[in-house]
C-alpha atoms as a PDB file:
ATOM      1  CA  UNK A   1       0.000   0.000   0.000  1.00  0.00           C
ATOM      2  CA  UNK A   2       0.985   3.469  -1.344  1.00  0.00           C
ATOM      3  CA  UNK A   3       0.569   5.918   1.961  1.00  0.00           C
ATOM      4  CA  UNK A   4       1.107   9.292   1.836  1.00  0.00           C
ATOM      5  CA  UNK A   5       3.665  11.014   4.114  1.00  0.00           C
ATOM      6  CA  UNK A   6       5.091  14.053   5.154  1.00  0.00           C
ATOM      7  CA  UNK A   7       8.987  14.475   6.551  1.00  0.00           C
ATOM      8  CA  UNK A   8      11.304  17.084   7.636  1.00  0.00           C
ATOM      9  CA  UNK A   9      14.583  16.510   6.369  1.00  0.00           C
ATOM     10  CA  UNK A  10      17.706  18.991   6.962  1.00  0.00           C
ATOM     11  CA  UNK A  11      16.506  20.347  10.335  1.00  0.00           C
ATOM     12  CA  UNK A  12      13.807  22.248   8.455  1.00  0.00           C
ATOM     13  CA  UNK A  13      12.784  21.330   4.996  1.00  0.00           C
ATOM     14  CA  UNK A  14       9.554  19.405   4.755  1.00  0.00           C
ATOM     15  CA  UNK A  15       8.443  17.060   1.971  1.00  0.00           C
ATOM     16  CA  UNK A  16       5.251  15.649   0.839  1.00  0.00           C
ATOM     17  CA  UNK A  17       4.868  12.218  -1.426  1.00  0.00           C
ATOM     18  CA  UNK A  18       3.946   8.811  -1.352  1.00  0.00           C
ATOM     19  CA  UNK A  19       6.537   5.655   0.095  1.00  0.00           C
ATOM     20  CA  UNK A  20       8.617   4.511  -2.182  1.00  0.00           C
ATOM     21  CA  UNK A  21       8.769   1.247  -0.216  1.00  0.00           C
ATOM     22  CA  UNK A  22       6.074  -1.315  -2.023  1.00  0.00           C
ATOM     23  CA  UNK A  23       6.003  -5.122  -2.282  1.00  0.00           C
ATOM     24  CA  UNK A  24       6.868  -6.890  -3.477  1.00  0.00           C
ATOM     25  CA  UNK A  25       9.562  -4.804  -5.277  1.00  0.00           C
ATOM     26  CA  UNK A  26      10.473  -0.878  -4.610  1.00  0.00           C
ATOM     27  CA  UNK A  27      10.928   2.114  -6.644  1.00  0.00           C
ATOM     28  CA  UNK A  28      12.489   5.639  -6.660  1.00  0.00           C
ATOM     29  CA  UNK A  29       9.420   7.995  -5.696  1.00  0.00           C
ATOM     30  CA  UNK A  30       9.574  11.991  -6.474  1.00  0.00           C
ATOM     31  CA  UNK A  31       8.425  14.160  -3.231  1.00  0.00           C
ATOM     32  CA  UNK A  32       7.483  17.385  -3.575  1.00  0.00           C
ATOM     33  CA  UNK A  33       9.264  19.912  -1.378  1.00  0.00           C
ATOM     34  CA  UNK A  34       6.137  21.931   0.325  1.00  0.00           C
ATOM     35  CA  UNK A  35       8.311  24.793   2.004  1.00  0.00           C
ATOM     36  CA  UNK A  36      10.341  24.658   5.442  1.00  0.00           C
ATOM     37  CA  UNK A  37      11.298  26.884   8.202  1.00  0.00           C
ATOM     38  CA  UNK A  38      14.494  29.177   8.946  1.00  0.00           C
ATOM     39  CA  UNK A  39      16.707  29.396   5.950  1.00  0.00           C
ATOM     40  CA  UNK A  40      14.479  26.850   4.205  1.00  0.00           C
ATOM     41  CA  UNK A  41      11.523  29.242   4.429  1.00  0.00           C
ATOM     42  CA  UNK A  42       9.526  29.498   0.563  1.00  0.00           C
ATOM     43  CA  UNK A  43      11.970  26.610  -0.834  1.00  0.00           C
ATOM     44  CA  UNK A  44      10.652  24.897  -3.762  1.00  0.00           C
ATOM     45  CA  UNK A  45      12.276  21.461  -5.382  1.00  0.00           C
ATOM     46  CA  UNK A  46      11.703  18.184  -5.445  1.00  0.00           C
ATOM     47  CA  UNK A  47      13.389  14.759  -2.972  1.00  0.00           C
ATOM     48  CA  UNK A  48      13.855  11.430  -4.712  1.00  0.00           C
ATOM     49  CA  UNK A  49      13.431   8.545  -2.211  1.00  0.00           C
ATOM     50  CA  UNK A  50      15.123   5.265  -3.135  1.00  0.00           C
ATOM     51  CA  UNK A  51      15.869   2.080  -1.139  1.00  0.00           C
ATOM     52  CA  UNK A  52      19.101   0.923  -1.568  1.00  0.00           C
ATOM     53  CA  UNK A  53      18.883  -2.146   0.973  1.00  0.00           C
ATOM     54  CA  UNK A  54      17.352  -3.700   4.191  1.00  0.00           C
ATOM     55  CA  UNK A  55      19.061  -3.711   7.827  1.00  0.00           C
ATOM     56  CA  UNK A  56      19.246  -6.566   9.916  1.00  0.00           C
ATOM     57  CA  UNK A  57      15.629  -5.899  11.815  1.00  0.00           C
ATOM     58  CA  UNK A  58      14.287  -5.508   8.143  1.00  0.00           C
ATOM     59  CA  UNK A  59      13.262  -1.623   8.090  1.00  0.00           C
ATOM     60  CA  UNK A  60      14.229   0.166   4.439  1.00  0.00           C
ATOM     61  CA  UNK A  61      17.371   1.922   4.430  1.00  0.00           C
ATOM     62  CA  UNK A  62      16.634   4.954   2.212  1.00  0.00           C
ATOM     63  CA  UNK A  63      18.406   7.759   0.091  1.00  0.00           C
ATOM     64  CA  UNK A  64      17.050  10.911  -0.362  1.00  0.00           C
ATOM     65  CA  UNK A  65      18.254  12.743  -3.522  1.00  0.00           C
ATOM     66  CA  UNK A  66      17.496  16.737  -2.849  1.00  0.00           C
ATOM     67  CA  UNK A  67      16.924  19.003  -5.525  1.00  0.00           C
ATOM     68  CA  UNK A  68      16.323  22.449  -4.622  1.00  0.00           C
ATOM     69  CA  UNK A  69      15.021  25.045  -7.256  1.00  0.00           C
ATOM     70  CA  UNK A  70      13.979  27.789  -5.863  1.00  0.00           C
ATOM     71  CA  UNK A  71      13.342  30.465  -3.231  1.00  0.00           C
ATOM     72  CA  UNK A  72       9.922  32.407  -2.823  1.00  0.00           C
ATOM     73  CA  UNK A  73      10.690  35.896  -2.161  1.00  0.00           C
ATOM     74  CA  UNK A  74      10.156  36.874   1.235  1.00  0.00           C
END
């Protein structure tokens, strides 16, 4: 199932998208960044989320690719 999720990443930069973590394969997933606080405040861009592997108690490990566009004027 497909859920969708918001995260802060960098101590301030929030992203909105769905899991990129399906069975019974994954696959890279584009978030949307939605904005952020502090010197992330108005950033635009978009987070790839990829799973590159499984730890020993079986949780995702996951790489986020940031790409950053723009800033809103403030």
């Amino acid at each position: 199932m497909r859920m969708l999720k918001y995260f802060a990443l960098l101590a301030g930069l929030i992203t909105q998208g769905f899991n990129s973590h399906r069975f019974p394969g994954s696959i890279p997933v584009a978030h949307a960044i939605v904005g952020g606080t502090g010197v992330f405040s108005g950033q635009t861009g978009e987070v790839i989320e990829e799973v590159i592997g499984k730890n020993k108690t079986g949780a995702f490990n996951l790489r986020y690719h940031i790409k950053i566009k723009k800033q809103a004027p403030k």
